[in-house]
N, C-alpha and C. Protein backbone atom coordinates (compact mmCIF):
# COMPACT_ATOMS: atom_id res chain seq x y z
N UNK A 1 -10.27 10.10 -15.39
CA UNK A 1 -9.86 9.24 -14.27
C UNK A 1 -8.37 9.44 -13.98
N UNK A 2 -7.67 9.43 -12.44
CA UNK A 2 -6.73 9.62 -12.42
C UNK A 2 -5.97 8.45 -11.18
N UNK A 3 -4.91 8.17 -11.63
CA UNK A 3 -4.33 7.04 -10.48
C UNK A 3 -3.28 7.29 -9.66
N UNK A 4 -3.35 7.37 -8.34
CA UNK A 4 -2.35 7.56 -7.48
C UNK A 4 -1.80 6.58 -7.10
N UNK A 5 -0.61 6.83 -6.98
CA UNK A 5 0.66 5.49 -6.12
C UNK A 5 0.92 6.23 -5.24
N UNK A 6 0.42 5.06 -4.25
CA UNK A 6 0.95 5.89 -2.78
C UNK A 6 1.89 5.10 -1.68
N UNK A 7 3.45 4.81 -1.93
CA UNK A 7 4.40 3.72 -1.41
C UNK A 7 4.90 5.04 -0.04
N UNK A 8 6.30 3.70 0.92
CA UNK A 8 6.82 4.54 1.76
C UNK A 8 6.83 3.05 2.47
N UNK A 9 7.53 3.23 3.27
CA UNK A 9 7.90 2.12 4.41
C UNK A 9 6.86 1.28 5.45
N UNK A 10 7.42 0.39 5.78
CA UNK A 10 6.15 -0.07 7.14
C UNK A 10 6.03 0.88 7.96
N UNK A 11 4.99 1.38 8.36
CA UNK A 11 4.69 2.37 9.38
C UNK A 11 4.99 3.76 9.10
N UNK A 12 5.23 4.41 8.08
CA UNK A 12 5.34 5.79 7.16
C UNK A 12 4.53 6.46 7.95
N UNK A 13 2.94 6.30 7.20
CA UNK A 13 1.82 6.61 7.56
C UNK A 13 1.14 6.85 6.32
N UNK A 14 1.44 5.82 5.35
CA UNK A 14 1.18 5.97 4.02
C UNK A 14 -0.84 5.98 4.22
N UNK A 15 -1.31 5.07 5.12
CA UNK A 15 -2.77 4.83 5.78
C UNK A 15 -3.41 6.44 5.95
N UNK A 16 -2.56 6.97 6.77
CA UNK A 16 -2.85 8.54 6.98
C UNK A 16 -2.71 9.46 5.97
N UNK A 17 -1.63 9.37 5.35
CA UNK A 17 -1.86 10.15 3.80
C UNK A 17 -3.27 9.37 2.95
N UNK A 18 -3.79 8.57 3.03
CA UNK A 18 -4.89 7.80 2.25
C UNK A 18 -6.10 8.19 2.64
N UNK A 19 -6.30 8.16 4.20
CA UNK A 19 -7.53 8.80 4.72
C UNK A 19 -7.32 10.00 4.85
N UNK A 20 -6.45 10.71 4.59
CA UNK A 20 -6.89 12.23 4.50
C UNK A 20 -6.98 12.43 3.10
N UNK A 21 -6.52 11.94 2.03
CA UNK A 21 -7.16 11.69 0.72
C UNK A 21 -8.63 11.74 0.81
N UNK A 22 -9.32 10.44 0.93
CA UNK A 22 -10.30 9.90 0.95
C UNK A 22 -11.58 10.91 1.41
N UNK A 23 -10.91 11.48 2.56
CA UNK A 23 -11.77 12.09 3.07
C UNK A 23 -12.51 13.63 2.33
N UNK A 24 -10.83 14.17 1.75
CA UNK A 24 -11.08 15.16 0.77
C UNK A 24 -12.01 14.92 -0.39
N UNK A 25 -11.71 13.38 -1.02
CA UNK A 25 -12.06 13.39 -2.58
C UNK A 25 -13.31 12.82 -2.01
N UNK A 26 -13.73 12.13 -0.97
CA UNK A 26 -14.99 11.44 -0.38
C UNK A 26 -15.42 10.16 -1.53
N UNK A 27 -16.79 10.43 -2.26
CA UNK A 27 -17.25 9.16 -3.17
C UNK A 27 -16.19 9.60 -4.39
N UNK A 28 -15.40 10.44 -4.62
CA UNK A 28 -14.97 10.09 -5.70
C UNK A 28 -13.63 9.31 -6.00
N UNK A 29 -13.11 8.56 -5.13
CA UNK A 29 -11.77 7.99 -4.59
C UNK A 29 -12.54 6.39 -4.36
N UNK A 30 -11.41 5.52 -4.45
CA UNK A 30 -11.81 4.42 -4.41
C UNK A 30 -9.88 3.93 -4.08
N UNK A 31 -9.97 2.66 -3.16
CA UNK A 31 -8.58 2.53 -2.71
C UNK A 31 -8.12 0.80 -3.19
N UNK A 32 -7.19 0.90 -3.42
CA UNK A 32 -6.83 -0.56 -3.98
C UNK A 32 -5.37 -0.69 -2.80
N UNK A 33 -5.73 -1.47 -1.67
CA UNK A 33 -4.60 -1.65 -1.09
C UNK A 33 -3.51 -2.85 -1.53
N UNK A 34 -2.20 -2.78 -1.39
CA UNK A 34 -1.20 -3.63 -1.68
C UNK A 34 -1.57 -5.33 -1.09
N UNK A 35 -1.31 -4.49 0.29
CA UNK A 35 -1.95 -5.85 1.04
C UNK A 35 -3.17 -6.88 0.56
N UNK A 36 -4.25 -6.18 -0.35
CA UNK A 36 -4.85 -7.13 -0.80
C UNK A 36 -4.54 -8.23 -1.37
N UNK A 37 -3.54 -8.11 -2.09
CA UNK A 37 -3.28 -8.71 -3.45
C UNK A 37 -1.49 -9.41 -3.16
N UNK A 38 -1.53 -9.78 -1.67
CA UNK A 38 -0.66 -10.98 -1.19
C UNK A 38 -0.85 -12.23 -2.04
N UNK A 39 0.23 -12.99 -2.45
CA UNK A 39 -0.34 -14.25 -3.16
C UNK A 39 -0.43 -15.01 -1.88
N UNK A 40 -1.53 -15.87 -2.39
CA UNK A 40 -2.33 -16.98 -1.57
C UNK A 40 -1.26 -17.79 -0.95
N UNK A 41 -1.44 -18.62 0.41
CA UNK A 41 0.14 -19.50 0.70
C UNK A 41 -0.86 -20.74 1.71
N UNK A 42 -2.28 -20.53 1.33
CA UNK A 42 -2.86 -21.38 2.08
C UNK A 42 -2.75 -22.94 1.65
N UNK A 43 -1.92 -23.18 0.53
CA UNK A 43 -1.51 -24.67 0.10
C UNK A 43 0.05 -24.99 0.77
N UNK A 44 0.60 -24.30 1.80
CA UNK A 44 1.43 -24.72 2.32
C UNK A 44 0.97 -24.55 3.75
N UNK A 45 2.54 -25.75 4.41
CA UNK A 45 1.83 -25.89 6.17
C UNK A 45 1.87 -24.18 7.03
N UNK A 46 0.75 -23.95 7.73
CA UNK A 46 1.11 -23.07 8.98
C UNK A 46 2.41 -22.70 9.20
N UNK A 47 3.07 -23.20 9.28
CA UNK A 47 4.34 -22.85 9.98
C UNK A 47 5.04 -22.13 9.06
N UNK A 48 4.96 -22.50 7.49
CA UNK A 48 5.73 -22.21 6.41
C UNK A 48 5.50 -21.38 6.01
N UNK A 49 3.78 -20.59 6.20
CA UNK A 49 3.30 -19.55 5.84
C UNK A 49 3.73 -18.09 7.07
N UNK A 50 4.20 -18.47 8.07
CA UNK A 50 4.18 -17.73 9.21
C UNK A 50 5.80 -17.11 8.42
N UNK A 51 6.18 -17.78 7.81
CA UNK A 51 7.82 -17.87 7.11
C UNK A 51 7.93 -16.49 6.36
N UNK A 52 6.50 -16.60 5.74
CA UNK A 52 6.66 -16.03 4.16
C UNK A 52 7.42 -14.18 4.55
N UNK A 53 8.16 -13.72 3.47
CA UNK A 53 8.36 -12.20 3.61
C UNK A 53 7.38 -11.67 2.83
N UNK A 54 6.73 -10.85 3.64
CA UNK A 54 5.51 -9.84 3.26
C UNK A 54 6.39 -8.62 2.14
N UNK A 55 7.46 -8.13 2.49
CA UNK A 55 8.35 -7.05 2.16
C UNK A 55 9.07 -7.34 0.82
N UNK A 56 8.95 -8.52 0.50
CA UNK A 56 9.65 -8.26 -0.56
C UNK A 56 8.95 -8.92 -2.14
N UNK A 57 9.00 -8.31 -2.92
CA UNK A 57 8.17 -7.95 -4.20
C UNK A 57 7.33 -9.45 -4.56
N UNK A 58 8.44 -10.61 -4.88
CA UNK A 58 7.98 -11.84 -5.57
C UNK A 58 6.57 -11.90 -4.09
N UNK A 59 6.39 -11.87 -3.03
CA UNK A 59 5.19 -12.12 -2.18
C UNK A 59 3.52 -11.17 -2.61
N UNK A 60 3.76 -10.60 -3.95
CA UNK A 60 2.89 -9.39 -4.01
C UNK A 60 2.83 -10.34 -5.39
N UNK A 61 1.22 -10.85 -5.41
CA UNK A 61 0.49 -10.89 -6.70
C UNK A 61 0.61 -9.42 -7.83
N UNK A 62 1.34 -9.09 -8.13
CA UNK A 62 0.94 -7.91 -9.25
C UNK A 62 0.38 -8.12 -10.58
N UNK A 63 0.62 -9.51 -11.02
CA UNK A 63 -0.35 -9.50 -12.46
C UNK A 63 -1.66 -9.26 -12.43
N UNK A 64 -2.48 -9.42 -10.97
CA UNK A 64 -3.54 -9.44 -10.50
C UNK A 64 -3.80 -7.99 -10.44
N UNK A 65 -2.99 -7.02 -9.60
CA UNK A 65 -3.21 -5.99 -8.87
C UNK A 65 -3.21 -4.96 -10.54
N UNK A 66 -2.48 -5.49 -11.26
CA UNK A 66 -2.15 -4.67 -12.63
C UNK A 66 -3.29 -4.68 -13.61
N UNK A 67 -3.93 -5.92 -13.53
CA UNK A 67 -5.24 -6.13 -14.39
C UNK A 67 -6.58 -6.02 -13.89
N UNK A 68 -6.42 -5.48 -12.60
CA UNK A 68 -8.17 -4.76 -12.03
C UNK A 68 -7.57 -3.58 -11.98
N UNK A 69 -6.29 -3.36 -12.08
CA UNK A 69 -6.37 -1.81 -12.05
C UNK A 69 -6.49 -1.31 -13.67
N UNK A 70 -6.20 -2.20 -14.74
CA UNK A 70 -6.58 -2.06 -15.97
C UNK A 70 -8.27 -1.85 -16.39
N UNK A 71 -8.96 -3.37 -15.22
CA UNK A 71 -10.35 -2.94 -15.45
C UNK A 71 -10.81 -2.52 -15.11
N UNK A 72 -10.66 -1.34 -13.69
CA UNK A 72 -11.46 -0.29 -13.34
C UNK A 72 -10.93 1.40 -14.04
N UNK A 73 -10.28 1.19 -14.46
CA UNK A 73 -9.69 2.15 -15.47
C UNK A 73 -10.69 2.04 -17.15
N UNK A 74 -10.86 0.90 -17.58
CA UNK A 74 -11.78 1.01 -18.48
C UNK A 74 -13.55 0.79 -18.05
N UNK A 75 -13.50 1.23 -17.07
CA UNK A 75 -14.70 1.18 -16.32
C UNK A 75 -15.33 0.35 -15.61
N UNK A 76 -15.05 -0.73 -15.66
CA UNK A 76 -15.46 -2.09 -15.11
C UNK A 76 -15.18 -2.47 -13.51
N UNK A 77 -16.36 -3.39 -12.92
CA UNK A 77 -16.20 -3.60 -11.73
C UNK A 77 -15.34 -4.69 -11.39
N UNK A 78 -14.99 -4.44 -10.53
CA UNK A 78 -13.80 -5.93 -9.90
C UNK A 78 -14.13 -6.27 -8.73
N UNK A 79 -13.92 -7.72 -8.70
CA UNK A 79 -13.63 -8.58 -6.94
C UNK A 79 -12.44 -8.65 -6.54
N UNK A 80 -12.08 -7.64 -5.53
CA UNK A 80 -10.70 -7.43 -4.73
C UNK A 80 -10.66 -8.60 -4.11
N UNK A 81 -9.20 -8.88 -3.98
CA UNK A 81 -9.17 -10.17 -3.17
C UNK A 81 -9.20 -9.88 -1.72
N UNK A 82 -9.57 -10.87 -0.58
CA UNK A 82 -9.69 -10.58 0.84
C UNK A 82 -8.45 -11.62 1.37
N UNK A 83 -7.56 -10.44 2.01
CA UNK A 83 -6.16 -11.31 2.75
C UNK A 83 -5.83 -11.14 4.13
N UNK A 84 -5.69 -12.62 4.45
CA UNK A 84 -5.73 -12.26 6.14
C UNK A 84 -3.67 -12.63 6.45
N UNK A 85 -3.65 -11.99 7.58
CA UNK A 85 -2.45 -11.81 7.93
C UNK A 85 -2.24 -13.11 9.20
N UNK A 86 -3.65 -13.26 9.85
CA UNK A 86 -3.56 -14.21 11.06
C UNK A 86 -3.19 -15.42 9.86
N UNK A 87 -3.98 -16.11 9.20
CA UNK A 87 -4.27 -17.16 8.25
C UNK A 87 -3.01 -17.20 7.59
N UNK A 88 -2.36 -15.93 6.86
CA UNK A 88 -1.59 -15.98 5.68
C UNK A 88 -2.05 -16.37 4.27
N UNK A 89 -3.49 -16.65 4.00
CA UNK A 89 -3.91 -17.03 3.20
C UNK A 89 -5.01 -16.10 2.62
N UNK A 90 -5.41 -16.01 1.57
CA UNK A 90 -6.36 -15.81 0.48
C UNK A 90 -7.93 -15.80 0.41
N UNK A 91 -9.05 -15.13 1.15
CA UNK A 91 -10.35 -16.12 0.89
C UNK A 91 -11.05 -16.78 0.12
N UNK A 92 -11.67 -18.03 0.53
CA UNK A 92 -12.03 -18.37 -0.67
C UNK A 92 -13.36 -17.55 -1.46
N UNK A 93 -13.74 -17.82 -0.37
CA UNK A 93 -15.35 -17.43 -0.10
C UNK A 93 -15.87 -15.62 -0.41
N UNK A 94 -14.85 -15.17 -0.30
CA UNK A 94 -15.34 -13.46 0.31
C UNK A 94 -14.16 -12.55 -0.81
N UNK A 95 -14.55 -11.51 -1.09
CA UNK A 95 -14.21 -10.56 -2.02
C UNK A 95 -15.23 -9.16 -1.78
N UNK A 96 -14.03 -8.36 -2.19
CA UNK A 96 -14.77 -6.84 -1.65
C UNK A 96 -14.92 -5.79 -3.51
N UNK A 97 -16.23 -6.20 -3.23
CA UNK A 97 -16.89 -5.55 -4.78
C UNK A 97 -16.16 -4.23 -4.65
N UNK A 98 -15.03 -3.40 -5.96
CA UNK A 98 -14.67 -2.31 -6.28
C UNK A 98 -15.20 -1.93 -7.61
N UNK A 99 -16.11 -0.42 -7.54
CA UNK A 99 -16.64 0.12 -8.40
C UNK A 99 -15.67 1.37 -8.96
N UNK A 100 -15.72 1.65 -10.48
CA UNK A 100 -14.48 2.36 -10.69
C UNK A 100 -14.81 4.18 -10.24
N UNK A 101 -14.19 4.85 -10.07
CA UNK A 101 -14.33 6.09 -9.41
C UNK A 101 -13.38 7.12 -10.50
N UNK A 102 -13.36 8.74 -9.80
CA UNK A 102 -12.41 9.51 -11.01
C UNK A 102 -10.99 9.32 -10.23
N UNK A 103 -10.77 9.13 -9.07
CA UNK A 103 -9.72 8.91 -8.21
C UNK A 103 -9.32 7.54 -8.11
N UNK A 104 -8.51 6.60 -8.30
CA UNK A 104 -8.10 5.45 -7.61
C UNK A 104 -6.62 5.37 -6.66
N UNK A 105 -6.55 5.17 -6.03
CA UNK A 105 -5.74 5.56 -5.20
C UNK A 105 -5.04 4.02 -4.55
N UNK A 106 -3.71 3.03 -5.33
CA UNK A 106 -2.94 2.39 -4.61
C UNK A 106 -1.79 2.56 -3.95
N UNK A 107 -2.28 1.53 -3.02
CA UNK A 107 -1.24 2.26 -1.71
C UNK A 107 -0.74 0.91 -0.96
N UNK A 108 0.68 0.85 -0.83
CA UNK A 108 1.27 -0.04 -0.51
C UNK A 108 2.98 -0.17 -0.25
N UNK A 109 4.16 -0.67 -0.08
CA UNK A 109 5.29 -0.51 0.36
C UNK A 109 5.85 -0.94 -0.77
N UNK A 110 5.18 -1.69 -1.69
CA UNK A 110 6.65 -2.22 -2.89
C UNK A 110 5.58 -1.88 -4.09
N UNK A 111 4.83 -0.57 -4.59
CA UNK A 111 4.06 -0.35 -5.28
C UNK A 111 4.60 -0.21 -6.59
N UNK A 112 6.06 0.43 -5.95
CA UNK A 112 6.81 1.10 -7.40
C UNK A 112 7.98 0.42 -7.70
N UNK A 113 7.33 -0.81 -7.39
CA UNK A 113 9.08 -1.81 -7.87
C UNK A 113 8.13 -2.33 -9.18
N UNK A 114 6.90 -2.17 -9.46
CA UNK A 114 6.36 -3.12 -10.65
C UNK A 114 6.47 -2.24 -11.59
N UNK A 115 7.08 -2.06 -12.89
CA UNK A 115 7.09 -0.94 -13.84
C UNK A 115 5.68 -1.38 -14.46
N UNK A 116 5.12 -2.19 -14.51
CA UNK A 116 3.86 -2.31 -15.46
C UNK A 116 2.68 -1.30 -14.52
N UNK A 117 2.83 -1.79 -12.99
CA UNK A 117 2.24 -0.65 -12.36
C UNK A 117 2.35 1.05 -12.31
N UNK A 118 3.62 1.05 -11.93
CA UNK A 118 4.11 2.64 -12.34
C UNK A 118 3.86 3.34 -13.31
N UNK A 119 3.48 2.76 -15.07
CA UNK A 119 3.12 3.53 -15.66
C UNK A 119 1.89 3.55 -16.22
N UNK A 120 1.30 3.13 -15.21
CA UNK A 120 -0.57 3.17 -14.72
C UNK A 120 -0.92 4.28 -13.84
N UNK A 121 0.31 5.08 -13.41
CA UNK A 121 0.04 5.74 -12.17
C UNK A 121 0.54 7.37 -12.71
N UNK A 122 -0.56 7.90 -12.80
CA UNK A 122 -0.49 9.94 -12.73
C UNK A 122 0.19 10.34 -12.13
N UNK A 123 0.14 10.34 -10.82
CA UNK A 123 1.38 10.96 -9.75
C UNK A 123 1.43 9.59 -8.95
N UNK A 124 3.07 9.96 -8.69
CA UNK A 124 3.27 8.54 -7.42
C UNK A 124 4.13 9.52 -6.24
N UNK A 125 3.92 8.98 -5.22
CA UNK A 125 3.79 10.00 -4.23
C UNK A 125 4.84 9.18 -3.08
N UNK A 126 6.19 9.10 -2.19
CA UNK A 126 6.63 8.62 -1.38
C UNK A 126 6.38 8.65 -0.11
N UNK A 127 5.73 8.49 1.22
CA UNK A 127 5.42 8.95 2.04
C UNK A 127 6.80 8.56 3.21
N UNK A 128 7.70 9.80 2.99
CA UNK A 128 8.80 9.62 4.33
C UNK A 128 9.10 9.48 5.28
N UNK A 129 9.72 9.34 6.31
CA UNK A 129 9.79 9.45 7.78
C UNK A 129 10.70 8.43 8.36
N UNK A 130 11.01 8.77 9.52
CA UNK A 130 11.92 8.58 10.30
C UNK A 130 12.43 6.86 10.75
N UNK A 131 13.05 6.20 11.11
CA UNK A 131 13.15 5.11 10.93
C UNK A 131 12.99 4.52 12.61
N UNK A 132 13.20 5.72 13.39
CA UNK A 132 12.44 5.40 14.86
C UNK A 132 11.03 5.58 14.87
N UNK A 133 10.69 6.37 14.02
CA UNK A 133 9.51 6.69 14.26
C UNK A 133 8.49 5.44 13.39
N UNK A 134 8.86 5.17 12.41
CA UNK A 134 8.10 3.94 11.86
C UNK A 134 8.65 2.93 12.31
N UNK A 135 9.67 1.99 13.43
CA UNK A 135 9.73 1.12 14.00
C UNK A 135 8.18 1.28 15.00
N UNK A 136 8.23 2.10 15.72
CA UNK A 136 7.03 2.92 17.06
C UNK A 136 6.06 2.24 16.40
N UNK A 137 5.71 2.62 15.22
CA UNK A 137 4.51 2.35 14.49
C UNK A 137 4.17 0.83 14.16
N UNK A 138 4.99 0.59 13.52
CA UNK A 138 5.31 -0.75 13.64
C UNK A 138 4.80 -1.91 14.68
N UNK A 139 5.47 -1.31 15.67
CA UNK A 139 4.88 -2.38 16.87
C UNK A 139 4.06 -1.70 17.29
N UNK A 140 3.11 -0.93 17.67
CA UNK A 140 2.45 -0.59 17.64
C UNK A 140 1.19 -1.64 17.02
N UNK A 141 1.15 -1.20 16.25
CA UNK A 141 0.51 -2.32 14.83
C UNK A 141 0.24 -3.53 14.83
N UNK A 142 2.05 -4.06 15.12
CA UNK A 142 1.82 -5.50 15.02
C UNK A 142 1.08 -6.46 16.22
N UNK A 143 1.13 -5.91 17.43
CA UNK A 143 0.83 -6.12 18.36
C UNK A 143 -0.61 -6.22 18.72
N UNK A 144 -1.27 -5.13 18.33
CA UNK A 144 -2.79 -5.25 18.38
C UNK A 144 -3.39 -5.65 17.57
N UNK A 145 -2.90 -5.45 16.36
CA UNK A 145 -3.72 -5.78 15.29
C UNK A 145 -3.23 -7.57 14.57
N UNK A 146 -1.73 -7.73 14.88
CA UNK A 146 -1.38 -8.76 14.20
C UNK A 146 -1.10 -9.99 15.37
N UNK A 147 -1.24 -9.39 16.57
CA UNK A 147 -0.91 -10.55 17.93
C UNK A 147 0.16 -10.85 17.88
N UNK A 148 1.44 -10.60 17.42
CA UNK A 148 2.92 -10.45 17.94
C UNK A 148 3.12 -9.90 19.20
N UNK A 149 4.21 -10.29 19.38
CA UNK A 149 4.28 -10.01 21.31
C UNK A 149 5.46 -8.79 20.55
N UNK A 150 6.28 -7.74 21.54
CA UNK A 150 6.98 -6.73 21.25
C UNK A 150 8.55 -7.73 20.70
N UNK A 151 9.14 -9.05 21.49
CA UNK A 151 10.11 -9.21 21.09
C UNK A 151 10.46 -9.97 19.43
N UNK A 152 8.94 -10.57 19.35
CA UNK A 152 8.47 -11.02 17.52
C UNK A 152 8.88 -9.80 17.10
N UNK A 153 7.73 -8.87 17.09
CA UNK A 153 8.20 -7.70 16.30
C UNK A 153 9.92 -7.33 16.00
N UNK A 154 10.28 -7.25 17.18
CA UNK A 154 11.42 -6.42 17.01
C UNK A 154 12.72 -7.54 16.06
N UNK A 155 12.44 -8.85 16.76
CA UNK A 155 13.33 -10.16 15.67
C UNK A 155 12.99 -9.58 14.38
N UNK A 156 11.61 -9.54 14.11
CA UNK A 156 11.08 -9.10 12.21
C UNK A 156 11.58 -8.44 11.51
N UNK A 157 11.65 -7.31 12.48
CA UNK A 157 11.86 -5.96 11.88
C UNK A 157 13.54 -6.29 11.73
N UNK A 158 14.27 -6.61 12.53
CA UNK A 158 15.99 -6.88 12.25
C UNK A 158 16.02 -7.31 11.12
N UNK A 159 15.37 -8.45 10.92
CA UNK A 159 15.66 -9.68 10.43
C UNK A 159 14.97 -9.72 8.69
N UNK A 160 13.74 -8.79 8.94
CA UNK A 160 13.34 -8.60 7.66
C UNK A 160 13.08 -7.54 6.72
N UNK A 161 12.20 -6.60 7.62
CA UNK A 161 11.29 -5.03 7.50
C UNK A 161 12.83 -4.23 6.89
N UNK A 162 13.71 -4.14 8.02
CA UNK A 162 14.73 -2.97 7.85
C UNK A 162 15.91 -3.50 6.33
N UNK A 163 15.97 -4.82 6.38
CA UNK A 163 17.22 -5.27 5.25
C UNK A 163 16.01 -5.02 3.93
N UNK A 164 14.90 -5.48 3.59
CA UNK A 164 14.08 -5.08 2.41
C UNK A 164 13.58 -3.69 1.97
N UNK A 165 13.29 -2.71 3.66
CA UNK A 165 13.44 -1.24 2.96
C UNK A 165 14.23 -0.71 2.53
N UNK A 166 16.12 -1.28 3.03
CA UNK A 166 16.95 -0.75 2.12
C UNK A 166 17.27 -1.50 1.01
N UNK A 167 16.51 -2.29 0.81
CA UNK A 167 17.03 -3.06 -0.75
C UNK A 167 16.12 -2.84 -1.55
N UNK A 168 14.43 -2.73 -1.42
CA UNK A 168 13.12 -2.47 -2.02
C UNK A 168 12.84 -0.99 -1.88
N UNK A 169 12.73 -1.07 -1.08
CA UNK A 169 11.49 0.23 -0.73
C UNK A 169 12.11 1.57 -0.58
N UNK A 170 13.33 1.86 0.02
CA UNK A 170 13.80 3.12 -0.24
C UNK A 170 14.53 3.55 -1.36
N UNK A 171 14.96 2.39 -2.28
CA UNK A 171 15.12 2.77 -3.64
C UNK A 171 14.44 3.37 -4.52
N UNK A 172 13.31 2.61 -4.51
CA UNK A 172 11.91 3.20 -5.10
C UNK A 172 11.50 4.52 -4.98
N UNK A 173 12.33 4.92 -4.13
CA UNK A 173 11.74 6.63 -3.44
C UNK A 173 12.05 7.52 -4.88
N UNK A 174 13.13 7.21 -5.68
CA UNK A 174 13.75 7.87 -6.93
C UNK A 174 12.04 7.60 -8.04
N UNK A 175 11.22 6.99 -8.07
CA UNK A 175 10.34 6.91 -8.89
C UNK A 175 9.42 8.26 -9.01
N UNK A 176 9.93 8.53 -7.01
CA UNK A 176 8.38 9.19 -6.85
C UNK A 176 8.19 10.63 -7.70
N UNK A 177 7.06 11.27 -7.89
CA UNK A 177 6.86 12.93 -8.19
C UNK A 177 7.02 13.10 -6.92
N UNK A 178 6.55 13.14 -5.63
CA UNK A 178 6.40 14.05 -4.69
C UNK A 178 6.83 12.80 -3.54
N UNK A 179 7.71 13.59 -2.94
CA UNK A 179 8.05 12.96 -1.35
C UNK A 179 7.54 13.68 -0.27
N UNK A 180 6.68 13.18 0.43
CA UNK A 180 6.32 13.80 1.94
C UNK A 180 6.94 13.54 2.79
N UNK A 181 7.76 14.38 3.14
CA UNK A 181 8.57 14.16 4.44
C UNK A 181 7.88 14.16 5.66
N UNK A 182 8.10 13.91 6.54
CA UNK A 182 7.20 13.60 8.20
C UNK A 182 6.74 12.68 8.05
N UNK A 183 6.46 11.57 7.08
CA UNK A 183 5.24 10.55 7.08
C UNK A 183 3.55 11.80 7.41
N UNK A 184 2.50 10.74 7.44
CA UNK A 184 1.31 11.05 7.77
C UNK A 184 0.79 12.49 8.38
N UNK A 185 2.19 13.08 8.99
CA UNK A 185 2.02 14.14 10.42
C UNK A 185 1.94 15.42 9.44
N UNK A 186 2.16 15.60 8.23
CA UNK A 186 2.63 16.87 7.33
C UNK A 186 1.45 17.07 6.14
N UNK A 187 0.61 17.89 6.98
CA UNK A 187 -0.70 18.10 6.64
C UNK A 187 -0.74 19.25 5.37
N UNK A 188 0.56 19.94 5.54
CA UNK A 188 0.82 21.13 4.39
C UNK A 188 0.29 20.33 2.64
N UNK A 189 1.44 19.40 3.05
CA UNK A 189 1.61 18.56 1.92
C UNK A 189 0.39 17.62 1.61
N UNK A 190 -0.04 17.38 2.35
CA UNK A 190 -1.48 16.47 1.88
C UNK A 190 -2.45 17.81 1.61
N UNK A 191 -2.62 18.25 2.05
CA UNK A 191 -3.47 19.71 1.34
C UNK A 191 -2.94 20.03 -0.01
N UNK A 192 -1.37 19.90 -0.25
CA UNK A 192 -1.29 20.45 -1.60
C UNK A 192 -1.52 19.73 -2.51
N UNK A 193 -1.37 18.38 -2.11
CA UNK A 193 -1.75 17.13 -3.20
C UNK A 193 -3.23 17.00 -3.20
N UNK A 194 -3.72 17.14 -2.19
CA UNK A 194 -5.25 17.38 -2.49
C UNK A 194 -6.11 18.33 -3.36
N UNK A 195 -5.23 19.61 -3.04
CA UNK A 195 -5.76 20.36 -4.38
C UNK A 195 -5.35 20.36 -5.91
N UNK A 196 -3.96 19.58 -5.88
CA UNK A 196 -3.40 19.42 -7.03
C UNK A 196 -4.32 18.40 -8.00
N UNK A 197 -4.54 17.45 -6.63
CA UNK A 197 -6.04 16.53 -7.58
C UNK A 197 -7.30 16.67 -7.66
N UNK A 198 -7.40 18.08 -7.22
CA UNK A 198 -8.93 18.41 -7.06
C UNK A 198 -8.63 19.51 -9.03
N UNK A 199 -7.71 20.32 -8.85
CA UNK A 199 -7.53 20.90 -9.80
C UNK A 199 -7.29 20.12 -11.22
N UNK A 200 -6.64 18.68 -11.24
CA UNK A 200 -6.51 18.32 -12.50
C UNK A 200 -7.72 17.40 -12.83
N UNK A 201 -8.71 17.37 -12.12
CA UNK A 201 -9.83 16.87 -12.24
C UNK A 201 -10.57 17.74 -12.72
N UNK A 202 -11.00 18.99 -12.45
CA UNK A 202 -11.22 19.87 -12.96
C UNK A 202 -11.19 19.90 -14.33
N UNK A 203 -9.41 19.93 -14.72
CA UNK A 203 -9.46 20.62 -16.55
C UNK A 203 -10.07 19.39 -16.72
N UNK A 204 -10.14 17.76 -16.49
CA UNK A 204 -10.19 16.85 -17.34
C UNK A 204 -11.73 16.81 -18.22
């Protein structure tokens, strides 16, 4: 079994390095996203939860994210947690059954600030790019998918996204084995990491 960390900024294209993973390793990959494993904030008001910073580490359950990645590593199945971004909250009700695979593959923006995580992880991988170009993405994103209007976004991103990637997330870049530069667009490099994990699967 082997575990990938796959960090890089809001809007990298860390998603696109993942599905072109996925697609290579097919059933043998299984994905543990960051975003799952938001701590719950549905015991505070609406308004307070609309508050919360997504970007920065204490908002990321990791004792959680550290101990299903412990038990699908010793083979065992887990209930991923289900997190909504409209809500800000946790489900109660709903969980997405993960079966363990030879690939696991987490992927998220503050992956490699947890050292208990990092040395769970075979290769950890940075996914780079441009800081116009992942704003683009960004709203992009937030807009359709999260119902922010363009001038939300852009307050956020001042106010939150850009001061936590340089205090979190581009520090972290020093953890990585491999940096992909271009974000998502640099297909060389996802081919080479693809065979690099097709090959150490192999000797195992």
């Amino acid at each position: 079994m082997m575990v990938i960390g796959i960090a890089g900024g809001s809007g990298s294209g860390k998603t696109t390095v993942v599905k072109a993973l996925t697609e290579e390793l097919k059933e043998r990959v299984v994905v543990l996203p960051q975003d799952s494993y938001y701590k719950d904030s549905s015991h505070l008001p609406i308004e307070e939860r609309q508050k919360v910073n997504f970007d920065h580490p204490d908002s990321i359950d990791f004792p959680l994210l550290t101990s299903q990645l412990k038990q699908l590593k010793e083979g065992k199945t887990i209930e991923q947690p289900v997190y909504s971004y409209l809500t800000c909250s946790r489900s109660k009700t709903e969980t997405i059954t993960v079966t363990p695979a030879e690939v696991i593959i987490i992927e998220g923006i503050l992956i490699f600030n947890c050292a208990e995580l990092r040395e769970q992880m075979d290769i950890k991988i940075f996914v780079d790019a441009d800081d116009d170009d992942r704003l683009m993405r960004i709203m992009a994103r937030d807009i359709k998918e999260r119902g922010r209007d363009m001038n939300a976004v852009l307050e956020r991103y001042s106010r939150v996204v850009k001061p936590m990637y340089l205090q979190f997330i581009e520090p972290s870049k020093r953890y990585a084995d491999i940096i992909i530069p271009q974000g998502g667009h640099n297909k060389v490099a996802i081919e080479i990491i693809a065979a690099t994990i097709e090959k150490a699967l192999q000797q195992k």
